[in-house]
PDB file of N, CA and C in Angstrom:
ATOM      1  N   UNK A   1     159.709 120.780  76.663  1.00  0.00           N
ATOM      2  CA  UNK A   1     161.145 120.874  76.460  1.00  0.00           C
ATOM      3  C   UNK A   1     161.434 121.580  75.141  1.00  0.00           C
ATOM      4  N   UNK A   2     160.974 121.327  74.098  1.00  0.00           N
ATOM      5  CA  UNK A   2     160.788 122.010  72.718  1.00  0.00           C
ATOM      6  C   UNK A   2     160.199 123.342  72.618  1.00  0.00           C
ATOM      7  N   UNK A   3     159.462 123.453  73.251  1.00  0.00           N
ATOM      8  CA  UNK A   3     158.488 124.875  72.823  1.00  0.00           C
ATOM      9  C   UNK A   3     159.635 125.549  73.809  1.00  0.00           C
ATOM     10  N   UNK A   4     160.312 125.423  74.959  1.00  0.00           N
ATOM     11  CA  UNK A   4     160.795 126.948  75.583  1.00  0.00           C
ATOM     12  C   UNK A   4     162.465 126.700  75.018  1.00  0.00           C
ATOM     13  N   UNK A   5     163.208 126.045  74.398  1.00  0.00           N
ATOM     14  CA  UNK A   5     164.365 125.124  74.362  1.00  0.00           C
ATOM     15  C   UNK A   5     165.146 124.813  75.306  1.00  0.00           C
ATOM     16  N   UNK A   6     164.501 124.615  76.076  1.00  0.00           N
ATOM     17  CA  UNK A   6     165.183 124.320  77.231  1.00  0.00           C
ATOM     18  C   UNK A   6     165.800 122.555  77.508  1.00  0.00           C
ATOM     19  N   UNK A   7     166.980 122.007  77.540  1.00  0.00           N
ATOM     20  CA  UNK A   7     166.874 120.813  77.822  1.00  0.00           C
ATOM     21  C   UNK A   7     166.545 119.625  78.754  1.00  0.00           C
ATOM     22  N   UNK A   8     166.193 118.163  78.363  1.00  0.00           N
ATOM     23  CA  UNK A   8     165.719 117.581  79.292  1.00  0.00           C
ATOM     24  C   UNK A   8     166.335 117.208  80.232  1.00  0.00           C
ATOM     25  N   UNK A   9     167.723 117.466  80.444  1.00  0.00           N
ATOM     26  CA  UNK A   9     168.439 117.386  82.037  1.00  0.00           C
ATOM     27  C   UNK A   9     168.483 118.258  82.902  1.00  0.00           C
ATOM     28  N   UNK A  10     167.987 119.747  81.763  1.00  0.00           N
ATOM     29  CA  UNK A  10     167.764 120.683  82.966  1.00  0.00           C
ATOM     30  C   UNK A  10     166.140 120.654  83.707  1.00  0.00           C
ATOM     31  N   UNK A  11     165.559 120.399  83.120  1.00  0.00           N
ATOM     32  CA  UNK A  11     163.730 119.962  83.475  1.00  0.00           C
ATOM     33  C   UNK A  11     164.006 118.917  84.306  1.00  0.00           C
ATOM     34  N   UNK A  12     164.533 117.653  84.113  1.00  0.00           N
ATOM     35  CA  UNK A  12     165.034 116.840  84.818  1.00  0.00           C
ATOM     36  C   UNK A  12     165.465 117.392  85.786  1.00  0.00           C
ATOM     37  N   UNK A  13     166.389 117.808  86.502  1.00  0.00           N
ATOM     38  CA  UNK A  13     166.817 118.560  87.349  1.00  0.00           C
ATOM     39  C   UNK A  13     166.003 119.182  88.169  1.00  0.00           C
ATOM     40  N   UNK A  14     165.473 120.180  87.525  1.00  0.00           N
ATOM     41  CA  UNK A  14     164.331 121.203  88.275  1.00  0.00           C
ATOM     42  C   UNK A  14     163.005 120.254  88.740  1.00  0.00           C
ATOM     43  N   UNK A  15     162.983 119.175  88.154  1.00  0.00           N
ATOM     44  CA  UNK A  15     161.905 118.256  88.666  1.00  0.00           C
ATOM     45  C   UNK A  15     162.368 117.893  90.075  1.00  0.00           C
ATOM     46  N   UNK A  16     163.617 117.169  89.510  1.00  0.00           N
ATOM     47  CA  UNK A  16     164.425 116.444  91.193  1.00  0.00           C
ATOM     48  C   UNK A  16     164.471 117.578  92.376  1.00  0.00           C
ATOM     49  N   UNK A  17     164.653 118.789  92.046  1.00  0.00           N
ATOM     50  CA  UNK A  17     164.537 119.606  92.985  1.00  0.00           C
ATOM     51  C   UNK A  17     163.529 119.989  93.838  1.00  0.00           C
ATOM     52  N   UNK A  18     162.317 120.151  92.909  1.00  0.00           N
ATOM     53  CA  UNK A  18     161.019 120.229  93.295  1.00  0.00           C
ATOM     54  C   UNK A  18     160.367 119.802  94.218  1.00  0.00           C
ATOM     55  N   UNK A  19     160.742 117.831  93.552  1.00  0.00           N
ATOM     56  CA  UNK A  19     160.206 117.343  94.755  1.00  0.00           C
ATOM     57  C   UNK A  19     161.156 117.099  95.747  1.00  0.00           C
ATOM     58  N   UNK A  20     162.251 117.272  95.743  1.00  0.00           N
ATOM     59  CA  UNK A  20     163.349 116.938  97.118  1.00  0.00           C
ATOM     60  C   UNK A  20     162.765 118.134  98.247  1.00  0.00           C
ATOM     61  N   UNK A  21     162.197 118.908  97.820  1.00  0.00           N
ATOM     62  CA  UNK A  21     162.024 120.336  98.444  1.00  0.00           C
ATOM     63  C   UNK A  21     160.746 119.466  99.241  1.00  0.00           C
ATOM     64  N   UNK A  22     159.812 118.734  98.524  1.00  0.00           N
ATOM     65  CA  UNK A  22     158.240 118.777  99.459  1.00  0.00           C
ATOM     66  C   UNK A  22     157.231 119.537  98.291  1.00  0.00           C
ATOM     67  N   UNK A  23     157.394 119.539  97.171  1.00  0.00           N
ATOM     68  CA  UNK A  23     157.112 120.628  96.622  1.00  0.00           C
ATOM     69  C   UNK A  23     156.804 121.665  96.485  1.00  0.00           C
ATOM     70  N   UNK A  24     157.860 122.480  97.114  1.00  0.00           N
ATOM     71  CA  UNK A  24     158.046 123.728  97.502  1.00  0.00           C
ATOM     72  C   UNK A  24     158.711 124.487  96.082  1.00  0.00           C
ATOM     73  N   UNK A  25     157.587 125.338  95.421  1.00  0.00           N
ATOM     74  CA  UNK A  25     157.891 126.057  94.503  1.00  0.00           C
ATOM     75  C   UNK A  25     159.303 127.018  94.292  1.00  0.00           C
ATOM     76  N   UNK A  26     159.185 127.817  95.906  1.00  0.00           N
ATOM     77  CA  UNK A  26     160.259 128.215  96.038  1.00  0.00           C
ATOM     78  C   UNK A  26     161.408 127.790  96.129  1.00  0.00           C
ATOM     79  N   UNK A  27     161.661 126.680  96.287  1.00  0.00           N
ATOM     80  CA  UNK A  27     163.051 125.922  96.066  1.00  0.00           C
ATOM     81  C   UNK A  27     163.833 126.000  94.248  1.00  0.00           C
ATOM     82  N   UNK A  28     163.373 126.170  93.535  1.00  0.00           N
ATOM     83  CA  UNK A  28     163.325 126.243  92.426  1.00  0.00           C
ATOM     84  C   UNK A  28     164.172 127.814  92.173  1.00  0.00           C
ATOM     85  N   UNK A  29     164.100 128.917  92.702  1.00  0.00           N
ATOM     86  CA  UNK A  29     164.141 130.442  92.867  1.00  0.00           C
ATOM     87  C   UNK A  29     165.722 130.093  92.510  1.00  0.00           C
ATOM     88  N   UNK A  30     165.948 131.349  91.862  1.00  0.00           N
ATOM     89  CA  UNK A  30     167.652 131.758  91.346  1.00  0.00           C
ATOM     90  C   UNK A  30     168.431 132.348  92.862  1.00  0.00           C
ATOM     91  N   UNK A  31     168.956 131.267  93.563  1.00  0.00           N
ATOM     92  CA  UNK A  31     169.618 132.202  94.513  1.00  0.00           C
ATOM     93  C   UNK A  31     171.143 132.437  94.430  1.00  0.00           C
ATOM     94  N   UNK A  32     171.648 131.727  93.875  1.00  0.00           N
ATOM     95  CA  UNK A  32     173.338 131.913  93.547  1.00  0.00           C
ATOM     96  C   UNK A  32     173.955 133.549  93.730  1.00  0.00           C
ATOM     97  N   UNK A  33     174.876 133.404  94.441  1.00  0.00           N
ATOM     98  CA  UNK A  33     175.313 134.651  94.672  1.00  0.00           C
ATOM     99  C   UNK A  33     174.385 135.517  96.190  1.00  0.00           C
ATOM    100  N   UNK A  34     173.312 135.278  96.722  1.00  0.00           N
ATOM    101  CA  UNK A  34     173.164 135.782  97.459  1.00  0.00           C
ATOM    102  C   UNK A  34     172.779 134.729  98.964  1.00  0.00           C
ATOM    103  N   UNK A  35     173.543 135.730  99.908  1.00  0.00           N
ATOM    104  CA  UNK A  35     173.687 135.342 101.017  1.00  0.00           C
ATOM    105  C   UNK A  35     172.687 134.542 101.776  1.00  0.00           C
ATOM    106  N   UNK A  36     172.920 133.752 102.877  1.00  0.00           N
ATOM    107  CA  UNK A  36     172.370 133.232 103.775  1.00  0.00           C
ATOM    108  C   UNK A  36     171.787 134.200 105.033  1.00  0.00           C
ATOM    109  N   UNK A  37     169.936 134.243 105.583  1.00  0.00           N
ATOM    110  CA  UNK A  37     169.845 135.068 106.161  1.00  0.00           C
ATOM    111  C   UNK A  37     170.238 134.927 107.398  1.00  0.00           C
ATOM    112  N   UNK A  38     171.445 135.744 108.246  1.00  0.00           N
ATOM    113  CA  UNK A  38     171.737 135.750 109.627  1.00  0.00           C
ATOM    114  C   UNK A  38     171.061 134.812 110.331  1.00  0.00           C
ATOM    115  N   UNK A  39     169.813 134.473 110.525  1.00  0.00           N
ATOM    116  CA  UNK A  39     169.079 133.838 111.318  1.00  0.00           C
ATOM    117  C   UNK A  39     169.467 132.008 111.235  1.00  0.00           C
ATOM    118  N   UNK A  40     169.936 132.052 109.710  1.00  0.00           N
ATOM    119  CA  UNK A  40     169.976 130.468 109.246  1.00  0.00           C
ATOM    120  C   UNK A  40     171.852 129.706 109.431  1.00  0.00           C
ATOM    121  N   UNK A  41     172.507 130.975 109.996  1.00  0.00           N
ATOM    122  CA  UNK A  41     173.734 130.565 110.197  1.00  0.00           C
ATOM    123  C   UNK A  41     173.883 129.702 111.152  1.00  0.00           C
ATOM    124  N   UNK A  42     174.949 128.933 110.935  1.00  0.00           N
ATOM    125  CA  UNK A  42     175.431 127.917 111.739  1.00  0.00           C
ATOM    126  C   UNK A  42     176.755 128.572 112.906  1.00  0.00           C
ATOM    127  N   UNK A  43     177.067 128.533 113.470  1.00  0.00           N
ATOM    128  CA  UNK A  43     178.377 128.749 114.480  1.00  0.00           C
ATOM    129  C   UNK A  43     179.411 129.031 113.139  1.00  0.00           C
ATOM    130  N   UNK A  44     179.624 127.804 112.817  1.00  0.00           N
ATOM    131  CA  UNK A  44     180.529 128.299 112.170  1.00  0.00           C
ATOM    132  C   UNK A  44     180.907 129.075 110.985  1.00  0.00           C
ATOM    133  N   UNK A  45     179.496 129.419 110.316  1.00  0.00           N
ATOM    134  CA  UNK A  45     179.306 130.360 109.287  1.00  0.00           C
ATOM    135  C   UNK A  45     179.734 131.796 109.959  1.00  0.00           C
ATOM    136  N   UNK A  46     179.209 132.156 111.037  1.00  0.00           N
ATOM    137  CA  UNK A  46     179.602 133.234 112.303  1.00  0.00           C
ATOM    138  C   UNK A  46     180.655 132.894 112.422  1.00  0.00           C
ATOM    139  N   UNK A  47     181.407 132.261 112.841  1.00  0.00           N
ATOM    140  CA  UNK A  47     182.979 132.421 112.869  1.00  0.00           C
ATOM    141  C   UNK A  47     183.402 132.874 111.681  1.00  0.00           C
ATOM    142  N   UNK A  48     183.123 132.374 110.876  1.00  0.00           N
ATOM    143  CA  UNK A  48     183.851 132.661 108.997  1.00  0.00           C
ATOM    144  C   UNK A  48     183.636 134.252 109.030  1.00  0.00           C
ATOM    145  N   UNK A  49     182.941 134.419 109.327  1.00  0.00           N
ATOM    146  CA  UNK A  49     182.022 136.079 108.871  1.00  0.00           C
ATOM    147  C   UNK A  49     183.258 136.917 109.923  1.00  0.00           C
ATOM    148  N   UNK A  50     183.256 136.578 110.983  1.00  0.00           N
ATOM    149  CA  UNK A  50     183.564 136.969 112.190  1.00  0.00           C
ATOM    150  C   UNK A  50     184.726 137.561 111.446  1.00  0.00           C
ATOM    151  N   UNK A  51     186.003 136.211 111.279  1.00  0.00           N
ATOM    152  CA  UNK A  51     187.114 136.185 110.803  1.00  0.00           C
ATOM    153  C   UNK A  51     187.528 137.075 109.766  1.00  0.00           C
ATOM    154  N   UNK A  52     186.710 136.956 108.773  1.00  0.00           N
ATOM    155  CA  UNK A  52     187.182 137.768 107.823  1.00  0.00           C
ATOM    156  C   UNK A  52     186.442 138.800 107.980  1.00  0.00           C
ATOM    157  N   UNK A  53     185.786 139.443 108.705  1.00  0.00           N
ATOM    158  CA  UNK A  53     185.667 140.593 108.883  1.00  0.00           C
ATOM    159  C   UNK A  53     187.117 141.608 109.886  1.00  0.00           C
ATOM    160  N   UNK A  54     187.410 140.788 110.528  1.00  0.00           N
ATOM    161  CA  UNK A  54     188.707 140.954 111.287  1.00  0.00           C
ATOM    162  C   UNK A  54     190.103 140.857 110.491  1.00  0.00           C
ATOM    163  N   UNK A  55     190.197 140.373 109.603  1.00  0.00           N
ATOM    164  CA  UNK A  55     191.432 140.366 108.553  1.00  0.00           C
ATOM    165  C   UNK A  55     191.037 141.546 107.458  1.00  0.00           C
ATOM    166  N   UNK A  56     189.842 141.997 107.498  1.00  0.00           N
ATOM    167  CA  UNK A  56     190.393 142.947 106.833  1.00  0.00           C
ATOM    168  C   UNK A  56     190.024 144.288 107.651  1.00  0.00           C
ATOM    169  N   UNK A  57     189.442 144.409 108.513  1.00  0.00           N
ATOM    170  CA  UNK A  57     189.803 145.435 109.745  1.00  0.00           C
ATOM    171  C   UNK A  57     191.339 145.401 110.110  1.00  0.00           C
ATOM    172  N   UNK A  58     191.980 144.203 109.505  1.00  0.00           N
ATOM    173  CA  UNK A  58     193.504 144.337 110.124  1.00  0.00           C
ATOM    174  C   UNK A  58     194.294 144.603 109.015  1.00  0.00           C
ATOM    175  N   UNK A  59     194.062 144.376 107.815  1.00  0.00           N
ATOM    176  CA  UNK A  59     194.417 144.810 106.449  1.00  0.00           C
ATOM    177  C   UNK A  59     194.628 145.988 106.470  1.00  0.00           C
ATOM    178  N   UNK A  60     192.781 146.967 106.703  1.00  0.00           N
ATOM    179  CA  UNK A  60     192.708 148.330 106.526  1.00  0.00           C
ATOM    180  C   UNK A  60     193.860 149.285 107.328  1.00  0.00           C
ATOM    181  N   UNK A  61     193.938 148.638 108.719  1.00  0.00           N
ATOM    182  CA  UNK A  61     195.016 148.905 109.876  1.00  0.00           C
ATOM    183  C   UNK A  61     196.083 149.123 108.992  1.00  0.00           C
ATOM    184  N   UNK A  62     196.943 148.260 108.699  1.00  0.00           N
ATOM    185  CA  UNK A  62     198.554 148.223 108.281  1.00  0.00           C
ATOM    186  C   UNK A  62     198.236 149.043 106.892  1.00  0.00           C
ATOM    187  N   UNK A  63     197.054 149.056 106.067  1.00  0.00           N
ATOM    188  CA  UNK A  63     197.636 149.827 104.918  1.00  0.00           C
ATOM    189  C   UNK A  63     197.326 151.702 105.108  1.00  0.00           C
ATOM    190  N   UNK A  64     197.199 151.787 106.434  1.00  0.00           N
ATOM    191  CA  UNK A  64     196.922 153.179 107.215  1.00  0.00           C
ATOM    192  C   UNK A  64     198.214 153.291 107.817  1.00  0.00           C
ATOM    193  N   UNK A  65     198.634 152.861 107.965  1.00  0.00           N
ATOM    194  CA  UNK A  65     200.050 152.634 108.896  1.00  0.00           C
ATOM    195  C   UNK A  65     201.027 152.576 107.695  1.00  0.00           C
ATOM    196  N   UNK A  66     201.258 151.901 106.928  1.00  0.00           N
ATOM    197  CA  UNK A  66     201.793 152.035 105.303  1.00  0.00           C
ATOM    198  C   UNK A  66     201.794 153.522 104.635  1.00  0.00           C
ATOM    199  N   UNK A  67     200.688 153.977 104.950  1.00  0.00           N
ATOM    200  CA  UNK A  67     200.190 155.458 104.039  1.00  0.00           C
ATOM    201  C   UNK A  67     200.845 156.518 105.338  1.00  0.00           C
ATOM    202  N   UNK A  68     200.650 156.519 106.329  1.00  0.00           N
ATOM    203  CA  UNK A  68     201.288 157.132 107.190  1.00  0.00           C
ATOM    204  C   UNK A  68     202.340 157.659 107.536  1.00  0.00           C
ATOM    205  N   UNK A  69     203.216 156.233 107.076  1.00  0.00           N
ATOM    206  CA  UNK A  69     204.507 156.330 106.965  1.00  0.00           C
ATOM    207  C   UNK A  69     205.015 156.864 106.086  1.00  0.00           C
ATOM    208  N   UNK A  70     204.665 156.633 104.866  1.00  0.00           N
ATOM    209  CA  UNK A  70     205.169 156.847 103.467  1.00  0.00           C
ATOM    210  C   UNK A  70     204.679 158.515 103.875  1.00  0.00           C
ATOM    211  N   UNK A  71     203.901 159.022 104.297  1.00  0.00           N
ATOM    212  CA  UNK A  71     203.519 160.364 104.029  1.00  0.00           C
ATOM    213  C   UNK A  71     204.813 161.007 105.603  1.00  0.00           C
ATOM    214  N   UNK A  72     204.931 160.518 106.250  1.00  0.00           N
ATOM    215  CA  UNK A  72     205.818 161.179 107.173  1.00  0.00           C
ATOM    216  C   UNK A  72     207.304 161.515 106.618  1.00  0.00           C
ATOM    217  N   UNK A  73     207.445 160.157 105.599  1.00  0.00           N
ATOM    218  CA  UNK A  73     208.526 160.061 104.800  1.00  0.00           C
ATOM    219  C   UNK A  73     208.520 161.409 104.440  1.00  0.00           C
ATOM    220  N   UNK A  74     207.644 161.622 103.242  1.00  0.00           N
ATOM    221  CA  UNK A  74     207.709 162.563 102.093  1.00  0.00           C
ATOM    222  C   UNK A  74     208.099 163.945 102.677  1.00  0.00           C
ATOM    223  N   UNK A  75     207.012 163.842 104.083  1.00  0.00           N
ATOM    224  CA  UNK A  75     207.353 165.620 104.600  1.00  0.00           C
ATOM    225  C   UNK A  75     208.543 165.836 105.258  1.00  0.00           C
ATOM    226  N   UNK A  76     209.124 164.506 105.835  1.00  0.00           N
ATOM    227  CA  UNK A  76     210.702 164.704 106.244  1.00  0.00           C
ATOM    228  C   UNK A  76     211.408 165.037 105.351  1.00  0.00           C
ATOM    229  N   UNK A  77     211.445 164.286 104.086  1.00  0.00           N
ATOM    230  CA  UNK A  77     212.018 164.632 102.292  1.00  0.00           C
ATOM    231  C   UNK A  77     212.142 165.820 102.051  1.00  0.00           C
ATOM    232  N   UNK A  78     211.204 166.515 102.205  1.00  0.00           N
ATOM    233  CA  UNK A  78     210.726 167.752 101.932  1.00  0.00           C
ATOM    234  C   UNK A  78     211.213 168.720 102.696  1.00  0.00           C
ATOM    235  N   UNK A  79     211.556 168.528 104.279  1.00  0.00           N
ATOM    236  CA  UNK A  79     211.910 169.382 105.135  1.00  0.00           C
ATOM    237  C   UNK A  79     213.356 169.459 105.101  1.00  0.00           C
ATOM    238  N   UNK A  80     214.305 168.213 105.070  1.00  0.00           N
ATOM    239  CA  UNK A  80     215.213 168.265 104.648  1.00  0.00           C
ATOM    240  C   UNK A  80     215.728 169.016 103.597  1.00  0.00           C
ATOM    241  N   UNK A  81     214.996 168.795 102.004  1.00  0.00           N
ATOM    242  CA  UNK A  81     215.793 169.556 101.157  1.00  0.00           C
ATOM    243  C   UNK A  81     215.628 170.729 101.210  1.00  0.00           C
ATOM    244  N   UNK A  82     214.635 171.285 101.920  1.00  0.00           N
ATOM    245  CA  UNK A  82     214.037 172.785 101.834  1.00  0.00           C
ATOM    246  C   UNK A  82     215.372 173.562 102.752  1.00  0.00           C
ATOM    247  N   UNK A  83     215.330 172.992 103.946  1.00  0.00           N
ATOM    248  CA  UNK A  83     216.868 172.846 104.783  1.00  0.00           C
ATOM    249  C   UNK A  83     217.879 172.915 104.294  1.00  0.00           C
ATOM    250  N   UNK A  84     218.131 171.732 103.563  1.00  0.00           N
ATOM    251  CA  UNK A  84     219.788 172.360 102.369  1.00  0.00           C
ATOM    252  C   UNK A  84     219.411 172.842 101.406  1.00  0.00           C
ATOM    253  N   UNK A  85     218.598 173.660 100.719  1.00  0.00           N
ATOM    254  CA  UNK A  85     218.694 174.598  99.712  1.00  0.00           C
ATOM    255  C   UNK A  85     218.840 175.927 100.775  1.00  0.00           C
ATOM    256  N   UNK A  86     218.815 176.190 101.590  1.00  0.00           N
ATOM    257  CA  UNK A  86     218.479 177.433 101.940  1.00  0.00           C
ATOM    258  C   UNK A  86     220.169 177.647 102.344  1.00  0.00           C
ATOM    259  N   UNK A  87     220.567 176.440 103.364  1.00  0.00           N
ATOM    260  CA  UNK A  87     221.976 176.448 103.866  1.00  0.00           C
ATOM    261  C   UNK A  87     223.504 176.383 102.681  1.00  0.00           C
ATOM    262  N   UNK A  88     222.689 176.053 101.431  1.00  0.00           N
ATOM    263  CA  UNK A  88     223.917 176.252  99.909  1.00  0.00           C
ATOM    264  C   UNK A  88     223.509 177.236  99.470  1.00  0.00           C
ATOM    265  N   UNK A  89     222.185 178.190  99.867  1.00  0.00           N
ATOM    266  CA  UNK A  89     221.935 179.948  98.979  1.00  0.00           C
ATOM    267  C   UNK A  89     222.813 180.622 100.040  1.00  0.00           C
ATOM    268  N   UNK A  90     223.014 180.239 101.256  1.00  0.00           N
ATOM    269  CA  UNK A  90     223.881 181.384 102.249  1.00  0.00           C
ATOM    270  C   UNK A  90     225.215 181.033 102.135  1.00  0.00           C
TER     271      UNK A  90
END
């Protein structure tokens, strides 16, 4: 605990883990932040995935439909005034 400074609740800890595992070294490994492999999902982890893969396939949708619009806007804007400048030069 002294020589690496590491404290004794975290050694503690990594002990309890160790053996909760079977003593499986690898249980011990930094995994935070990375995913569960496909194979180990539950139903409903697949639904979750499912879902929000679909909300933002439906996100991407409306903010294409948003940009679309706004751009149909602009060239109507555009066609219009180009339209009355020409009809106040004659």
């Amino acid at each position: 605990v002294g020589k690496y400074h590491v404290s004794y609740q975290q050694v503690y800890g990594w002990y309890q883990k160790y053996r909760k595992s079977g003593n499986d070294p690898q249980s011990l490994r930094y995994r935070r932040g990375k995913a569960k492999p496909k194979e180990a999902w539950t139903e409903v982890d697949r639904l979750k995935a499912e879902n929000r893969l679909l909300k933002t396939q439906l996100l991407r949708k409306e903010m294409e439909d948003t940009y679309s619009k706004k751009v149909m806007e602009i060239r109507n804007r555009e066609a219009n005034d180009s339209s009355n400048n020409k009809l106040s030069k004659n």
